[in-house]
Protein backbone atom coordinates (compact mmCIF):
# COMPACT_ATOMS: atom_id res chain seq x y z
CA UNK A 1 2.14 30.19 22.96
CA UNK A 2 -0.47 28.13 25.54
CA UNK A 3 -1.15 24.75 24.80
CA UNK A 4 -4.43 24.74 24.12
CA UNK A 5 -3.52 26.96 21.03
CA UNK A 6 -0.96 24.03 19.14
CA UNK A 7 -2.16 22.12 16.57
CA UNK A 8 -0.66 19.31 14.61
CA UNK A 9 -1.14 18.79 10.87
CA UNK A 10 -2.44 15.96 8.80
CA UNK A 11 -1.29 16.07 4.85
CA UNK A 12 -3.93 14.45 2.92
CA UNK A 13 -4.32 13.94 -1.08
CA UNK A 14 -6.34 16.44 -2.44
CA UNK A 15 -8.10 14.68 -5.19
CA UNK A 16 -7.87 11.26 -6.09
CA UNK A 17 -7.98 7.27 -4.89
CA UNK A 18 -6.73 7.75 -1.31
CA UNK A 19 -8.66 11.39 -0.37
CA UNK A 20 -12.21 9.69 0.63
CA UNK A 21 -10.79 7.44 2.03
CA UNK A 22 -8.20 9.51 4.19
CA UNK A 23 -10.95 11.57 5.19
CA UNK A 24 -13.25 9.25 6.02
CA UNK A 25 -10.50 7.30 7.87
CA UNK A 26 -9.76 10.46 10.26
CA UNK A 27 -13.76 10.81 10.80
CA UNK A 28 -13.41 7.67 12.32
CA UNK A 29 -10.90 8.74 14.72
CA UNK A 30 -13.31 10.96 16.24
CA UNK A 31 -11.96 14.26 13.92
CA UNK A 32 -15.00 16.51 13.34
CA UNK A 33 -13.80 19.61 10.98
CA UNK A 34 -15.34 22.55 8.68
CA UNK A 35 -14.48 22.97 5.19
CA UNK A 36 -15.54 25.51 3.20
CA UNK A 37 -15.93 25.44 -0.61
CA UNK A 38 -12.75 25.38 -2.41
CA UNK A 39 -10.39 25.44 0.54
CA UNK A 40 -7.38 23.21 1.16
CA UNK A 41 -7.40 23.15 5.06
CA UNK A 42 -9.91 21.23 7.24
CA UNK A 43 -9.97 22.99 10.62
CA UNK A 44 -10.20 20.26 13.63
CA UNK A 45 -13.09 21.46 15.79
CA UNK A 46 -13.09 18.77 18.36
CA UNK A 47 -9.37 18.13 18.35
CA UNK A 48 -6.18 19.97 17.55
CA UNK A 49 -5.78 18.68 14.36
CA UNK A 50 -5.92 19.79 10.73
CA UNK A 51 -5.93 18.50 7.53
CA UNK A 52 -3.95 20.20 4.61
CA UNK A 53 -5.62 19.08 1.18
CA UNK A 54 -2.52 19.06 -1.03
CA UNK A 55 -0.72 17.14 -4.28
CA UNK A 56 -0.36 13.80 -2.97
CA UNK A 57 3.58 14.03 -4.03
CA UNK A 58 4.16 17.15 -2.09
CA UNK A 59 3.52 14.98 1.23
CA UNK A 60 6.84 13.75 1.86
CA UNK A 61 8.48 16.69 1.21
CA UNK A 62 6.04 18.68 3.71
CA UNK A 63 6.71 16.16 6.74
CA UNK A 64 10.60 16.47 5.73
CA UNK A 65 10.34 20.20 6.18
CA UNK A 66 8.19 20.37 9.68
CA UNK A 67 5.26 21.87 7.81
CA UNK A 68 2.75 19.03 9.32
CA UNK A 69 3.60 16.69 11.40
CA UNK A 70 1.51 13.16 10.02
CA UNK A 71 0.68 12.36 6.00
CA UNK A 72 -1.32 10.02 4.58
CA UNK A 73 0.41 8.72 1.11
CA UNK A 74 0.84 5.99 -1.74
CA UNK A 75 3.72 4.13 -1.17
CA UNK A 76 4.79 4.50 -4.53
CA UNK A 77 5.21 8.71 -4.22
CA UNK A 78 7.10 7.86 -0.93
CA UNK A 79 9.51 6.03 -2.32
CA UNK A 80 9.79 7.96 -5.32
CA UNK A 81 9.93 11.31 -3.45
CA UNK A 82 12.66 9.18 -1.02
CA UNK A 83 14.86 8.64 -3.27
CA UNK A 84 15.67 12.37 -4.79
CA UNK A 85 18.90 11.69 -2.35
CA UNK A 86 19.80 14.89 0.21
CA UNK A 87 17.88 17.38 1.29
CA UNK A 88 14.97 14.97 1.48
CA UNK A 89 14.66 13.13 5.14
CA UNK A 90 12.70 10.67 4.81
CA UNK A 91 9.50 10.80 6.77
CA UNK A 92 9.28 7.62 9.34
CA UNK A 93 6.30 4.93 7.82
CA UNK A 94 3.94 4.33 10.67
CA UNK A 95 2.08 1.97 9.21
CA UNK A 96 0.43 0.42 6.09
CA UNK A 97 -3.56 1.56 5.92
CA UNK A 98 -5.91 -0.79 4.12
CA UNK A 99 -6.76 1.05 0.78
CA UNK A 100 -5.43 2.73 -2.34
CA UNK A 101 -3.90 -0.77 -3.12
CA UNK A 102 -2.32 -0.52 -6.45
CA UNK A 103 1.05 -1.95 -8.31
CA UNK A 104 3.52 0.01 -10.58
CA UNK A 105 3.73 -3.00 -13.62
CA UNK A 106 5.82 -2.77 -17.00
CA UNK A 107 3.42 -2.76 -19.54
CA UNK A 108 3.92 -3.97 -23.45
CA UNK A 109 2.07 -2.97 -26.18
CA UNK A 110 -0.65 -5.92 -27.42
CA UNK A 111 0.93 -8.62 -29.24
CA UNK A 112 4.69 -7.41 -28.79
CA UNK A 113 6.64 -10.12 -27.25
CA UNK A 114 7.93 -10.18 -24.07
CA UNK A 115 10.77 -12.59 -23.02
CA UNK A 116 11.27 -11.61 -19.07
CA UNK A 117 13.38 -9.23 -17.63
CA UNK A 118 16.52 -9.66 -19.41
CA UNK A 119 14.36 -8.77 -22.90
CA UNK A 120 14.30 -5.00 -21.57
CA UNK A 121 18.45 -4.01 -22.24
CA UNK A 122 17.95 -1.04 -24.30
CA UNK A 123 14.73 -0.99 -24.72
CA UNK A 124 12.76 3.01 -23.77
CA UNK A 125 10.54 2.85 -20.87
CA UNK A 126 7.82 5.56 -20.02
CA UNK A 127 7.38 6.35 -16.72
CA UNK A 128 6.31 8.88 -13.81
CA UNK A 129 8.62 6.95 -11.55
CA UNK A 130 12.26 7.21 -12.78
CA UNK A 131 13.92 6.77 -9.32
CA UNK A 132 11.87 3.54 -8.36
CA UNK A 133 12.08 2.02 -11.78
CA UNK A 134 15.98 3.19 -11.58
CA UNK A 135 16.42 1.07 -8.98
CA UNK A 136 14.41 -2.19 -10.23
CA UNK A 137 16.28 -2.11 -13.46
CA UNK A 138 19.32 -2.42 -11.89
CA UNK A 139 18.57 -5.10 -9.13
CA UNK A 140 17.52 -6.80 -12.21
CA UNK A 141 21.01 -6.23 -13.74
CA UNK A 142 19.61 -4.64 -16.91
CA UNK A 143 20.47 -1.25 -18.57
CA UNK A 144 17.23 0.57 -20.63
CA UNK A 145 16.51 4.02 -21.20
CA UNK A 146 14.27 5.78 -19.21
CA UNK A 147 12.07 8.60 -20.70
CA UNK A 148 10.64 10.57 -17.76
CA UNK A 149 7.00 11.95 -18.48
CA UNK A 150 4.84 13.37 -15.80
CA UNK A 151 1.31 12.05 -17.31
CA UNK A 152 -0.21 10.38 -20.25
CA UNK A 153 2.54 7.87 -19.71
CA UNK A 154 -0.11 5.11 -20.88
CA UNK A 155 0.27 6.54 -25.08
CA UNK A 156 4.30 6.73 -25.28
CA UNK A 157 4.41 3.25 -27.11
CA UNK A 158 1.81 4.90 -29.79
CA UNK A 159 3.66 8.10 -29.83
CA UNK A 160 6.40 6.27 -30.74
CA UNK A 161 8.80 8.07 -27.49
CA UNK A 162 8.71 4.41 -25.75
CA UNK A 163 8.57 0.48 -26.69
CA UNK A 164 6.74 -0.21 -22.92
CA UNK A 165 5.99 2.11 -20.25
CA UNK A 166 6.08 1.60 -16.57
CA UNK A 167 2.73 2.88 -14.70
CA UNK A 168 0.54 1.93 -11.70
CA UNK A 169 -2.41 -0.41 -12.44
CA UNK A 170 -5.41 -0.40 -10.10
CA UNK A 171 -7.76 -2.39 -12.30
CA UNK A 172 -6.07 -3.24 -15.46
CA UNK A 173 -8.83 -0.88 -17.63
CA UNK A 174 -6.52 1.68 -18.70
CA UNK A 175 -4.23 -0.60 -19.60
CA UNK A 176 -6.64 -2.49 -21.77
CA UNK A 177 -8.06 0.92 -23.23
CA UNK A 178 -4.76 1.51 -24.69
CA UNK A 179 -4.07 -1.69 -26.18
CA UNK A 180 -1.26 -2.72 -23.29
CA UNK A 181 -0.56 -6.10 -21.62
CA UNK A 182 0.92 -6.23 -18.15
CA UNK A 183 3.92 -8.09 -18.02
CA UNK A 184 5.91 -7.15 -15.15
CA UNK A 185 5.01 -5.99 -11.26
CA UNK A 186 7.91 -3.70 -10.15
CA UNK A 187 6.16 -2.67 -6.68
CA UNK A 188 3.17 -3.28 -4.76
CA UNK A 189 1.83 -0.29 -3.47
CA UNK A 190 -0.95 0.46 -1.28
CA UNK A 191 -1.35 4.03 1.26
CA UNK A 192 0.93 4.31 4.44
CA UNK A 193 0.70 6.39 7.37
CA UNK A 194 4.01 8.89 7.53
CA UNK A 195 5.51 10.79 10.06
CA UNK A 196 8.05 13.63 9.88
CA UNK A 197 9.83 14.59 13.20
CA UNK A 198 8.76 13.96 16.48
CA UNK A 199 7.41 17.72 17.55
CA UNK A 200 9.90 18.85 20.37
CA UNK A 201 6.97 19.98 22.58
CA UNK A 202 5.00 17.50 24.34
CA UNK A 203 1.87 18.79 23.75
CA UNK A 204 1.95 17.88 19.58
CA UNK A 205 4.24 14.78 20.45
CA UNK A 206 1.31 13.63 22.49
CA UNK A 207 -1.44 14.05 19.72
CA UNK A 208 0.76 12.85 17.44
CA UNK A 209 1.04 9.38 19.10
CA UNK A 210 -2.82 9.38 20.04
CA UNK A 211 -4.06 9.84 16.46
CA UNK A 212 -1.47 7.34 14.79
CA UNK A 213 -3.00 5.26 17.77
CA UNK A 214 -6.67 5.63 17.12
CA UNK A 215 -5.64 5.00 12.99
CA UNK A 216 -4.78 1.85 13.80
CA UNK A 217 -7.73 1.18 16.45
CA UNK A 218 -9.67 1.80 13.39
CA UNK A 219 -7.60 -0.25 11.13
CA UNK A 220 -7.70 -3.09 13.14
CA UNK A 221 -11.88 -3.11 13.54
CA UNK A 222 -12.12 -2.84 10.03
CA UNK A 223 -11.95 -6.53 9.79
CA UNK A 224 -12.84 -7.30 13.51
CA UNK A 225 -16.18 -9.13 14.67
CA UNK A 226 -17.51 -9.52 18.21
CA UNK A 227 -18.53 -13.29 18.30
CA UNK A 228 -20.96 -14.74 21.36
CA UNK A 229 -21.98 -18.66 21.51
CA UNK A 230 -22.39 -21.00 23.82
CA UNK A 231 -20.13 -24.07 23.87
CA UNK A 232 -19.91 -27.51 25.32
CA UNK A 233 -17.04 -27.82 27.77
CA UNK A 234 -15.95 -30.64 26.62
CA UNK A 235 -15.44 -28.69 22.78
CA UNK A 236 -14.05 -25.92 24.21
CA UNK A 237 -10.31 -26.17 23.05
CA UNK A 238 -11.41 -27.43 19.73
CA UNK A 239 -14.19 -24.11 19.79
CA UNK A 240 -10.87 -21.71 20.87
CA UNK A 241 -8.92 -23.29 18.00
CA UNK A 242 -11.58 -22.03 15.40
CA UNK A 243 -11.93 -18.69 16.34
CA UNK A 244 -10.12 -16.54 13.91
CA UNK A 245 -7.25 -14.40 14.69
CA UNK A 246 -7.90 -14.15 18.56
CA UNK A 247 -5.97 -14.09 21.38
CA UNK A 248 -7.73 -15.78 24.61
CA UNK A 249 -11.63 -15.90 24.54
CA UNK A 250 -13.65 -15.10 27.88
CA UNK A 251 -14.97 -17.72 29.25
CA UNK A 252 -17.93 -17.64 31.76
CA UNK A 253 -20.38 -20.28 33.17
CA UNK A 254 -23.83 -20.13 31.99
CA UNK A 255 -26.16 -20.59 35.31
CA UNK A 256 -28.06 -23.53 36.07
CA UNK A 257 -26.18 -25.30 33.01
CA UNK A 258 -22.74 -27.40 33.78
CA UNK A 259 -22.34 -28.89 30.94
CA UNK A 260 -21.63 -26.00 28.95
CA UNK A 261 -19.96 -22.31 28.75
CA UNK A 262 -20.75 -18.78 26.89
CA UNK A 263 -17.86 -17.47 24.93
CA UNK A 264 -17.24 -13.91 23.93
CA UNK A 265 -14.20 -13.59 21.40
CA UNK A 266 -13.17 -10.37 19.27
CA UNK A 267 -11.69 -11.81 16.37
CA UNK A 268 -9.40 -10.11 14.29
CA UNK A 269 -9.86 -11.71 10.96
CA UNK A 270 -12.70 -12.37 8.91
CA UNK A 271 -15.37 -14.37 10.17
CA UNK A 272 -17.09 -16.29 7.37
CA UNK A 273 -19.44 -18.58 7.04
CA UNK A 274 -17.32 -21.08 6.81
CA UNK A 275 -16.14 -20.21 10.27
CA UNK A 276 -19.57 -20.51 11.40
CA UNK A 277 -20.30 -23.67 10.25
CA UNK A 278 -16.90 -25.29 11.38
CA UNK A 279 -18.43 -23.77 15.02
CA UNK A 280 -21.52 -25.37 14.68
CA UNK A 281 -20.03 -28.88 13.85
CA UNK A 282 -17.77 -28.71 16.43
CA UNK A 283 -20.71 -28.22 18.98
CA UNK A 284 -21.12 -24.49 19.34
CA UNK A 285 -24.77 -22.78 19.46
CA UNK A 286 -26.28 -19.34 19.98
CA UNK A 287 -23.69 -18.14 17.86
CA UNK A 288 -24.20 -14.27 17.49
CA UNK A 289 -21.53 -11.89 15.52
CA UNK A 290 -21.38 -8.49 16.16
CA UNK A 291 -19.41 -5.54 14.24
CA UNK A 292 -16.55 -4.19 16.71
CA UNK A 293 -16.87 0.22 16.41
CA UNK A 294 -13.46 0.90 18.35
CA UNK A 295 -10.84 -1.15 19.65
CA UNK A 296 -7.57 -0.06 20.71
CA UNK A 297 -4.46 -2.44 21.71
């Protein structure tokens, strides 16, 4: 097989909280693709990369097994798929991506009393995430019963199969639907770039390593401004000191004026206007912030 005819694979969620984002995330790498109605592969027409459109916990399982090479998953099914014990390697986490930020909480039905941790010996716990919970429960040094469902976990406790239940919570709305309280966080979760083996040909190794590369060019310009001002010299270290989340600013001489200096900065935290104002007090003017498209380390 030539070169030019290997492709890598991206595993992406096929419906839910992380798939527009995913997507949009690769568009921003520069990956331009067709999709027809109904299908479950993106073909890469610009690059040698596709995107599989598949159960989000099927991911791990797919990098473990060489079917694509890169994932984009919840935290949550990673370390729930992770822990199933052999046969299972567990893909390598690249990276943590800013969205699909969630937590898997304990839960407790309205008004039912909850005394901390050690309140849940015996008690039956709902949940979608045995192997995670598993392991909570006993860092905690408590014994419950788990009941295992695979959905609906959030109407156990009125179904009388649970006392609490143990499910993620993105805005606290299904929660409060059901008449449940959120008592407990068990795990912070949020989407993570995963990787299965590196590909033994160079070719795939290589666009491997340049897409996890451009995912976090466009990670870290999602919160990256370009600032420009002018400064006095004499302000200067104070000006350097206020500039967010940057490493050393340019510095240039502005002609005909000696007193003063233009500064170009990319900052790699939020600018606010707080920021600006500090600036300004400190001397700065001209200030000008610009959004940063692509930026890589």
């Amino acid at each position: 097989m030539m070169e030019r005819e290997l492709r890598i694979k991206v595993a992406v969620q096929k419906t839910g909280r992380l798939t527009e984002n995913s997507l949009e995330m690769l568009k921003r790498c520069g990956l331009s693709y067709s999709r027809g109605t109904d299908q479950l592969i993106c073909f890469g027409e610009n690059m040698p990369v596709d995107v599989l459109l598949v159960r989000d916990d099927d991911i791990p399982s797919l990098l473990a097994e060489g079917v694509c090479e890169l994932g984009i998953v919840g935290l949550n099914v990673l370390l729930e798929k992770a822990a199933e014990g052999p046969g299972l390697v567990a893909p390598r986490t690249l990276g943590a991506l800013d969205f699909g930020h969630c937590r898997l909480s304990l839960a407790v039905p309205r008004g039912k009393s909850y005394d901390g941790t050690g309140s849940l010996a015996g008690a039956r716990i709902a949940t979608s995430y045995p192997r995670i919970l598993t392991g909570w429960l006993q860092e905690q040094g408590v014994e419950a019963e788990i009941v295992t469902l695979s959905g609906a976990v959030e109407i156990a406790p009125r179904l009388g199969r649970a006392d609490l239940i143990c499910d993620l919570v993105s805005t606290g709305s299904t929660l409060a639907a059901n008449e449940l309280e959120e008592v407990e966080v068990v795990l912070e979760s949020h989407a993570v770039l995963v990787a299965g083996e590196t590909p033994a040909d160079s070719f795939r190794a290589e666009w491997v390593k340049r897409l996890a590369n451009r995912i976090d060019g466009v990670l870290r310009v999602r919160e990256s401004k370009y600032i420009m001002l002018h400064a006095p010299r004499a302000a200067l270290e104070e000006i350097r000191a206020l500039l967010p989340g940057t490493e050393a600013p340019t510095v240039m001489p502005l002609d005909g004026i000696d007193d003063k200096v233009a500064v170009h900065a990319v900052c790699r935290e939020n600018v606010f206007w707080e920021t600006l104002e500090s600036l300004k007090q400190a001397g700065a003017s001209s200030v000008l912030v610009l959004p940063v498209e692509k930026m890589l380390a």
